[in-house]
Protein backbone atom coordinates (compact mmCIF):
# COMPACT_ATOMS: atom_id res chain seq x y z
CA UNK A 1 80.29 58.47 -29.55
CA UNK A 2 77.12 58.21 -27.76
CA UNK A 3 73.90 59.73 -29.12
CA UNK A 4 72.37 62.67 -27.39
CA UNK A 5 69.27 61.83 -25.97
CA UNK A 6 66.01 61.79 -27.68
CA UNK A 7 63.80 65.54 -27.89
CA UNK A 8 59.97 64.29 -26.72
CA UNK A 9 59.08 66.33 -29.81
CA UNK A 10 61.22 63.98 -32.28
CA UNK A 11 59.06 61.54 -34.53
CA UNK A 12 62.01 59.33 -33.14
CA UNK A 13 60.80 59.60 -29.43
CA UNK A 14 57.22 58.17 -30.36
CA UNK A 15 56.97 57.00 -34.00
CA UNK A 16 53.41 55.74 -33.12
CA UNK A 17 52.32 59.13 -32.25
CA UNK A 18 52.77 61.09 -35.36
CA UNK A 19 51.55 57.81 -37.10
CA UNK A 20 48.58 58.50 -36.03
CA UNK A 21 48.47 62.12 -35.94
CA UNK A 22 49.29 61.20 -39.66
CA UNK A 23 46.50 58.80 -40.30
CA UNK A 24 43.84 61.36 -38.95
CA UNK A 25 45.07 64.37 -41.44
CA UNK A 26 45.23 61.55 -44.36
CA UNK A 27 41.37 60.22 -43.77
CA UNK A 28 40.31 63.78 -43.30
CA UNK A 29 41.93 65.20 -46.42
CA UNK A 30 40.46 62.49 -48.28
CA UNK A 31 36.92 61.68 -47.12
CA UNK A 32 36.30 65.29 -46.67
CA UNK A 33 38.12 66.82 -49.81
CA UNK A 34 35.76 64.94 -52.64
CA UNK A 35 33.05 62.58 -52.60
CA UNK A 36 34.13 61.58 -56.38
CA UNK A 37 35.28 58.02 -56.40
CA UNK A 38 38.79 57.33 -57.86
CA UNK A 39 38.69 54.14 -60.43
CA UNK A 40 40.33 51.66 -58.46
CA UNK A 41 37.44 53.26 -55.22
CA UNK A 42 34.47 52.80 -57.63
CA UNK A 43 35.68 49.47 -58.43
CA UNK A 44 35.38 48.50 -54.97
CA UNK A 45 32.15 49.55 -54.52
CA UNK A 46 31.20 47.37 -57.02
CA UNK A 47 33.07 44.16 -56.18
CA UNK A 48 31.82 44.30 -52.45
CA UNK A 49 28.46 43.74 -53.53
CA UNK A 50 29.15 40.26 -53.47
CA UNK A 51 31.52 37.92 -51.76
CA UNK A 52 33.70 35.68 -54.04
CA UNK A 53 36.91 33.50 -53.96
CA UNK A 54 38.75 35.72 -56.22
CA UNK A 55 37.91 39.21 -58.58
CA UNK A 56 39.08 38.60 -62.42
CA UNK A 57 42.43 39.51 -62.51
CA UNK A 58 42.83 40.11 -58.58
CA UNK A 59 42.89 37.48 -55.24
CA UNK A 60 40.53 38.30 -53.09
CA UNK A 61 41.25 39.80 -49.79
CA UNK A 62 41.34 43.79 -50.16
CA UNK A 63 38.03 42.70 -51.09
CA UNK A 64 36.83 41.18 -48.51
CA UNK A 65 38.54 43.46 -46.04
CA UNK A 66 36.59 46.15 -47.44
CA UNK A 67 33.51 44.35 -47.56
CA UNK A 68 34.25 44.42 -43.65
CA UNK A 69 34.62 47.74 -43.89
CA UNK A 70 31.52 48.43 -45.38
CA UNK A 71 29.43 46.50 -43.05
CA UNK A 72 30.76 49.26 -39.92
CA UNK A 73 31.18 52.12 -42.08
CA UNK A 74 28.44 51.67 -44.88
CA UNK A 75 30.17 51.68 -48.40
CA UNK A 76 31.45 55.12 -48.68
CA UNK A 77 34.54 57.38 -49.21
CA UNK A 78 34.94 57.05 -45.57
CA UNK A 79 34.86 53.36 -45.30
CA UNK A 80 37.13 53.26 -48.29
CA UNK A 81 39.72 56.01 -47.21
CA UNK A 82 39.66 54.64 -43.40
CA UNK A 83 40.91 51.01 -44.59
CA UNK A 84 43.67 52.51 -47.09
CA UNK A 85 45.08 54.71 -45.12
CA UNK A 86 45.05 51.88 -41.80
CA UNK A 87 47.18 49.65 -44.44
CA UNK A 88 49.55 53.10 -45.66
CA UNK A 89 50.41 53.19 -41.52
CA UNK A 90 50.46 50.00 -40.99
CA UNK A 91 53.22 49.37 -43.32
CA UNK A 92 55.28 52.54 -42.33
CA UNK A 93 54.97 50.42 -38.70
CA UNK A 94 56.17 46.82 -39.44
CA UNK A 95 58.47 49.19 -41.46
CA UNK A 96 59.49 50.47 -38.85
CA UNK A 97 59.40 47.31 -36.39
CA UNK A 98 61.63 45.35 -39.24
CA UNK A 99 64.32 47.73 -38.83
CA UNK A 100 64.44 47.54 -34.95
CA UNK A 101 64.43 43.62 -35.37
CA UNK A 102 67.39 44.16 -37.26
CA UNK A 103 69.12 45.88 -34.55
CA UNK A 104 68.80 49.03 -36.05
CA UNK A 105 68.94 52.35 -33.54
CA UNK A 106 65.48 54.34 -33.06
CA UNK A 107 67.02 56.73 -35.32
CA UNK A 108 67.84 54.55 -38.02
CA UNK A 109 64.87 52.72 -37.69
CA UNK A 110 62.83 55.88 -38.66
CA UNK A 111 65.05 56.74 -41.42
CA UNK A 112 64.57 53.48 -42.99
CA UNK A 113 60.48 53.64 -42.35
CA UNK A 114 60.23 57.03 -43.18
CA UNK A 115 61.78 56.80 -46.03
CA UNK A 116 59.29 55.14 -48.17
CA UNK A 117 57.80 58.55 -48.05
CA UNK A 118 60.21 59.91 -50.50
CA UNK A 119 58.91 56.53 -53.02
CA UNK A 120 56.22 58.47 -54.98
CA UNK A 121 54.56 55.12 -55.10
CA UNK A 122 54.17 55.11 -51.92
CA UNK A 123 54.05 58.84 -50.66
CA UNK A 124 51.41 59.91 -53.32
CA UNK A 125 50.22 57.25 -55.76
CA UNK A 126 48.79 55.09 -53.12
CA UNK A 127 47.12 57.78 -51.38
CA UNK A 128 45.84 58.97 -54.52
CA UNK A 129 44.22 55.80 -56.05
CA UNK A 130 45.60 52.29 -55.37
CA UNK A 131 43.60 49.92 -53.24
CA UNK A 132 45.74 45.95 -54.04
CA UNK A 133 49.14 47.56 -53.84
CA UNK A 134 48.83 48.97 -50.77
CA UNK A 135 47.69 46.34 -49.15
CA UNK A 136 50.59 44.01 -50.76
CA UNK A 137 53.23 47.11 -49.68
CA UNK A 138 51.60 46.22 -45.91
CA UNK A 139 51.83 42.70 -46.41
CA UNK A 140 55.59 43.03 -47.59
CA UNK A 141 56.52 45.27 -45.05
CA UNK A 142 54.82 42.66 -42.54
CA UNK A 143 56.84 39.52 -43.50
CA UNK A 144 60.31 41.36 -43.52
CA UNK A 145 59.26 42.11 -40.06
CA UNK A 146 58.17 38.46 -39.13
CA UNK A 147 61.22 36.92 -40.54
CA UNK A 148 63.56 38.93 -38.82
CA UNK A 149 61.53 38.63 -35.71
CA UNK A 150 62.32 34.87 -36.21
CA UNK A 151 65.44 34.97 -36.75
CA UNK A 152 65.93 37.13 -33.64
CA UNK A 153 64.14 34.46 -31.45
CA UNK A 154 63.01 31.07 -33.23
CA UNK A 155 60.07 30.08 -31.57
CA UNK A 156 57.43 27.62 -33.18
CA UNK A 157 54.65 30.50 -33.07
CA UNK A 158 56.75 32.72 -34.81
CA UNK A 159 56.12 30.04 -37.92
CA UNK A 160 52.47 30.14 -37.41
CA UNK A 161 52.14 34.44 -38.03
CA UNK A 162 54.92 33.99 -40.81
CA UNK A 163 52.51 31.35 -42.51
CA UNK A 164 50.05 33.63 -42.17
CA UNK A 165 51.59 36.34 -43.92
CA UNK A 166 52.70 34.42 -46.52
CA UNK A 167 49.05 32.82 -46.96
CA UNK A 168 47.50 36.42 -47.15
CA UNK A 169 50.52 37.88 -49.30
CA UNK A 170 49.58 35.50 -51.96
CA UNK A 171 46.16 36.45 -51.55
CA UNK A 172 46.44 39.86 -52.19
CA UNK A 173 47.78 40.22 -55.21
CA UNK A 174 49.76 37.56 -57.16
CA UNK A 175 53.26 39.33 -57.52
CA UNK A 176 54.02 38.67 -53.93
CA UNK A 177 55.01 35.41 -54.92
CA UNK A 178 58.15 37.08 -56.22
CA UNK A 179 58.83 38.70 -53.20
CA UNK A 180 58.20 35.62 -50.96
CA UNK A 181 60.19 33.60 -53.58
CA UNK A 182 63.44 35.57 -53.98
CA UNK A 183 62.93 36.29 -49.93
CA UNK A 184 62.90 32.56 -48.92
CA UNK A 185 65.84 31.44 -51.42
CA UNK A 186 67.58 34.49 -49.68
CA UNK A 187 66.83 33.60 -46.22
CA UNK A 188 67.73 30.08 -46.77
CA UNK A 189 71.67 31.25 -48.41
CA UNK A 190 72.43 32.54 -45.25
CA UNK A 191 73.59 29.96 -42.35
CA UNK A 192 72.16 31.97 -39.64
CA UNK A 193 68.85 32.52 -40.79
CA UNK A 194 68.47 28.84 -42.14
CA UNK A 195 69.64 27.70 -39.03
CA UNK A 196 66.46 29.88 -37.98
CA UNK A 197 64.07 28.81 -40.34
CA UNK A 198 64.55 24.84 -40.02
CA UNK A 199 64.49 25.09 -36.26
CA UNK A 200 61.50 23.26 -34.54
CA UNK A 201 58.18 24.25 -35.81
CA UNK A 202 59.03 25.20 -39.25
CA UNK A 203 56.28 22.87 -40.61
CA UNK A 204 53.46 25.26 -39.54
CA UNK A 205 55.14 27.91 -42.07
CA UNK A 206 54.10 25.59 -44.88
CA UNK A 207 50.76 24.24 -43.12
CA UNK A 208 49.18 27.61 -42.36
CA UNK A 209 50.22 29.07 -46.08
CA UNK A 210 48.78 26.33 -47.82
CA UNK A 211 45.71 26.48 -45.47
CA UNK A 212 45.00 30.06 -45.80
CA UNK A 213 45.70 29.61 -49.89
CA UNK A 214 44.04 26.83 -50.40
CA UNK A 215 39.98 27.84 -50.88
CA UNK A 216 41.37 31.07 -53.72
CA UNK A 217 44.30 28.55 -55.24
CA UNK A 218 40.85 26.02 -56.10
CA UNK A 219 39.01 29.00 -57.92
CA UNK A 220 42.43 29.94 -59.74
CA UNK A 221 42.84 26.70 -61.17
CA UNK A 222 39.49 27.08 -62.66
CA UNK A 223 39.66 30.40 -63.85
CA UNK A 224 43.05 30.42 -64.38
CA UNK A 225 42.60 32.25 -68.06
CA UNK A 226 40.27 34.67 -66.65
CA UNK A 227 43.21 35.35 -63.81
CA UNK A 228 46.40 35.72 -66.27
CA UNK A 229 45.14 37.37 -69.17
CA UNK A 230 44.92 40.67 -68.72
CA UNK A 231 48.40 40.73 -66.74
CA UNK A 232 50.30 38.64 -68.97
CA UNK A 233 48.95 41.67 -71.59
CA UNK A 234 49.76 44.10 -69.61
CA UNK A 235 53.72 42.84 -69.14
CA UNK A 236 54.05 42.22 -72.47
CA UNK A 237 52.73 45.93 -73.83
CA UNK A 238 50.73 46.73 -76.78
CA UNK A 239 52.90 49.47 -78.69
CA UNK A 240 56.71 48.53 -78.06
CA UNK A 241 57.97 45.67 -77.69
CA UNK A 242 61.52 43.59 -77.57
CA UNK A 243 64.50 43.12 -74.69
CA UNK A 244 65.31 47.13 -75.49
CA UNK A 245 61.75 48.16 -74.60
CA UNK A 246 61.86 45.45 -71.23
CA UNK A 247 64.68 46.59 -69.90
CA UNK A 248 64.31 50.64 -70.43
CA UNK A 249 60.48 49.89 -68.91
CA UNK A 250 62.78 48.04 -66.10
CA UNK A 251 65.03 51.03 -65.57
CA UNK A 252 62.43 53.64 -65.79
CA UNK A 253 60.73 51.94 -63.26
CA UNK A 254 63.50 51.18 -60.66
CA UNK A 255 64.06 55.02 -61.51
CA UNK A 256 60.77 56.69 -60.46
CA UNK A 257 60.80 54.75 -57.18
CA UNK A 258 64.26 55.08 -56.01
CA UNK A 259 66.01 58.65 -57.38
CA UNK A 260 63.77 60.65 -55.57
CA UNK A 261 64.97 58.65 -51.98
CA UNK A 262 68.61 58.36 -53.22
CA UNK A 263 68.74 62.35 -54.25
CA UNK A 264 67.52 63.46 -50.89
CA UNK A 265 70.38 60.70 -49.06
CA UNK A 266 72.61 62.13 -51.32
CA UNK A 267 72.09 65.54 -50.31
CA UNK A 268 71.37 64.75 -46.52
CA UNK A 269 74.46 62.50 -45.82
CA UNK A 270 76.75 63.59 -48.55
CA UNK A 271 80.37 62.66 -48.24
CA UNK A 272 78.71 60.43 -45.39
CA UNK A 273 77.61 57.93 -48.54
CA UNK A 274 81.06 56.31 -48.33
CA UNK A 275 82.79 57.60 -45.49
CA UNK A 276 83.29 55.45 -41.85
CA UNK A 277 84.82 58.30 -40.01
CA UNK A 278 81.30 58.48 -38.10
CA UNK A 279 81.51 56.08 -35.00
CA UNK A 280 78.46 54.06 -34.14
CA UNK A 281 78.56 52.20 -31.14
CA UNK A 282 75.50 49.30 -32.50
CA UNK A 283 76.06 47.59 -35.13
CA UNK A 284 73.22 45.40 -37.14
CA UNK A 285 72.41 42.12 -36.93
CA UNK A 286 75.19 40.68 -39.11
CA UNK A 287 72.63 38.23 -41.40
CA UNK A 288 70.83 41.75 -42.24
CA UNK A 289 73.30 42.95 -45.27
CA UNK A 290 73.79 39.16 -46.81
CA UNK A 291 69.87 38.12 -46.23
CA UNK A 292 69.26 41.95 -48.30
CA UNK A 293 71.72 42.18 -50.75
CA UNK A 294 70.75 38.43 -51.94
CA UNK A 295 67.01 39.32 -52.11
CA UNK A 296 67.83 42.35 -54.29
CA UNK A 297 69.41 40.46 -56.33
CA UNK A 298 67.63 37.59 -56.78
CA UNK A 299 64.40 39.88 -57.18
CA UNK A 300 66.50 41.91 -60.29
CA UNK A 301 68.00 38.09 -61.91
CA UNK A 302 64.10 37.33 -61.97
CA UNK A 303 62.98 40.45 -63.77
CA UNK A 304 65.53 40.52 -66.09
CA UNK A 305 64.48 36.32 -66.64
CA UNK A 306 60.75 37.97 -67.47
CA UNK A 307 62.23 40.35 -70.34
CA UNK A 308 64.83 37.57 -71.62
CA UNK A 309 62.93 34.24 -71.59
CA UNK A 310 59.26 35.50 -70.86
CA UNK A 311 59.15 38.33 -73.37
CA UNK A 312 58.05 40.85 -70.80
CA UNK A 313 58.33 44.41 -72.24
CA UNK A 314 56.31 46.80 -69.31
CA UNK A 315 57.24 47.58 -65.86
CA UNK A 316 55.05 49.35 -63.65
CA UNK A 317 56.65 51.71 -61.32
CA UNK A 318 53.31 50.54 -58.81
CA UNK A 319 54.74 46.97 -59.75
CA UNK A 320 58.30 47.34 -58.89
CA UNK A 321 57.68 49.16 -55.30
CA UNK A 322 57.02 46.04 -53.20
CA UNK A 323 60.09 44.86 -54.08
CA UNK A 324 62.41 47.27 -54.11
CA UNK A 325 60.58 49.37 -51.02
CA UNK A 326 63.30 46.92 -48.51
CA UNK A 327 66.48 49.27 -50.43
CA UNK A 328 65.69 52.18 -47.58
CA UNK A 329 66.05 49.39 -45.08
CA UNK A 330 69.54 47.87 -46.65
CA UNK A 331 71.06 51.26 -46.58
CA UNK A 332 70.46 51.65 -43.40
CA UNK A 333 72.17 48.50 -42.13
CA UNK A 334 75.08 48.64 -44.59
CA UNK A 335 75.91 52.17 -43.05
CA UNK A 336 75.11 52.19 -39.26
CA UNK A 337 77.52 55.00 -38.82
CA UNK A 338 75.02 57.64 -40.45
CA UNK A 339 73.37 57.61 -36.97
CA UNK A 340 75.73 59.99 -35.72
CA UNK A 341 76.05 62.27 -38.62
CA UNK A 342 75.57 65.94 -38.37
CA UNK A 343 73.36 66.55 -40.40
CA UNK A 344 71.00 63.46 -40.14
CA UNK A 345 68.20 65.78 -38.29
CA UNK A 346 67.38 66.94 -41.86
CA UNK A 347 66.46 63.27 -42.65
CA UNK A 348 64.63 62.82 -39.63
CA UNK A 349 62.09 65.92 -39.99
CA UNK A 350 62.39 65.71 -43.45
CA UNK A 351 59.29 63.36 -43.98
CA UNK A 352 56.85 65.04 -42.10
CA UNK A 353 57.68 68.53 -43.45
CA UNK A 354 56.79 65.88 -46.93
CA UNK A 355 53.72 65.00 -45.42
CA UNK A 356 52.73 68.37 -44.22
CA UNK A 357 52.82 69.53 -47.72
CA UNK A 358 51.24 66.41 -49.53
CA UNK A 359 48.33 66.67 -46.95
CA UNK A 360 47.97 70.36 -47.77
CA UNK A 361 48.33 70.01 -51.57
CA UNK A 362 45.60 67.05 -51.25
């Protein structure tokens, strides 16, 4: 079965388009809704007063992004909304780009991007008052799309902008290192992707990481209490505590950022959830669903290490996102077929009747 071809009206025909048409009714709603400053806003402000190598318990470079920022835009609710909202598109777009790397169809490729709309992490909390997640959801959604894109066609330079991913993952807030962890173990389980990774050049990966680290990983191991504390506190709670507490915080949280999504694909593709009776004429690329499915689980073994050995007993929902925000993408490649369903327009427009409403409730 062929698909029919694409309406010019469909977010599918130009994704970019109604990014940006999205971007401009974000910034607007925002800088011209309140000039109150959120807490994690004011705390910019603040910390952009001066440059530094890292900002007590955070790395450094939404800082010095929006120190950047600042220095066109003159620190204000515009400066600050422009540069969160850039990040919020920017990962809907290497979103986006991932899933085409992967093979995926333009349809499924929107479906899997657009669907971190229905993540309230990511479809309201971030617009609402997050500045270091965001840019670590960006960052996140950037490497997945660099890997892949390396996989897809090794090239030495492809190691370079993976480095530098990596490098400014890490410095943007410290549980990327659990992504980029679980991620590289992953990637390096499957033949064709470590076939990939080890191919010539893989040395700059390394090089440019540890480069790019290097200056904030000095001031870390110097202030390496003043770093720590108030997470480790913050993972192990102050009112319950114990492997009950960890892993209901665990559930709740892999909860609020995934039933929304999976309710909505429930109702959209219904009997379609297990069903191969819809033809699809591209498959994905067949490392996608191992390279996935390993990270996932890798990622969950390592939480459920934190509550067991570490004594962690608090999950943030905000936490958990980054890592989980790839399951949209995994569904997507484990059933192909959904392309074709009948009733998949419902998931296509179903987003930016979302984001219509957000913007107007904002």
């Amino acid at each position: 079965m062929t698909s029919p071809p694409l309406s010019a009206r469909s977010p599918i025909a130009h994704p970019l388009t109604w990014l940006l048409i999205w971007m401009v009714m974000q910034i607007l709603a925002r800088a011209l809704g309140s000039p109150a400053l959120e807490l994690d806003e004011a705390q910019q402000i603040v910390w952009t007063q001066q440059l530094a190598l890292g900002y007590g318990t955070q790395p450094p470079l939404y800082t010095w992004i929006q120190w950047g920022m600042n220095q066109v835009f003159g620190p204000s609710v515009w400066s600050l909304t422009i540069l969160k909202v850039s990040l919020l598109a920017l990962t809907y777009g290497f979103m986006w780009a991932a899933a085409r790397e992967l093979s995926l169809p333009p349809k499924p490729a929107w479906w899997a991007a657009a669907s971190l709309m229905w993540m309230p992490q990511m479809g309201w909390e971030s617009l609402r008052d997050l500045t270091h997640s965001v840019l670590l959801n960006c960052l996140v959604a950037a490497t997945l799309w660099l890997l892949a894109r390396q996989v897809q066609r090794p090239r030495p330079i492809g190691f370079v902008w993976l480095g530098i991913a990596l490098g400014l993952g890490m410095m943007s807030k410290y549980s990327f290192a659990l992504f980029a962890g679980a991620l590289m173990v992953a990637a390096l389980s499957v033949p064709a992707v470590r076939s990939a990774l080890l191919s010539r050049g893989w040395w700059w990966l390394p090089l440019i990481a540890g480069l790019l680290l290097l200056p904030h990983a000095l001031w870390l191991h110097e202030h390496w209490l003043e770093a720590s504390q108030g997470t480790l506190e913050k993972l192990h709670g102050q009112t319950e505590t114990g492997y009950g507490a960890g892993l209901f915080s665990l559930l709740k949280g892999i909860a609020s950022n995934l039933l929304l999504w999976g309710i909505v694909v429930a109702l959209v593709f219904g009997r379609g959830w297990r069903s191969s009776a819809i033809s699809t004429q591209r498959a994905p690329a067949n490392w996608a669903r191992p390279l996935l499915v390993r990270y996932l689980a890798l990622v969950l073994i390592s939480l459920l290490l934190m509550i067991f050995v570490a004594d962690a007993s608090q999950f943030r929902t905000r936490w958990l996102h980054p890592l989980l925000c790839v399951v949209p993408l995994l569904a997507f490649v484990w059933r192909p077929e959904w392309e074709n369903h009948p009733r998949g327009r419902g998931f296509t427009w179903g987003p930016v009747v979302l984001a219509v409403v957000r913007w107007a409730a904002a």
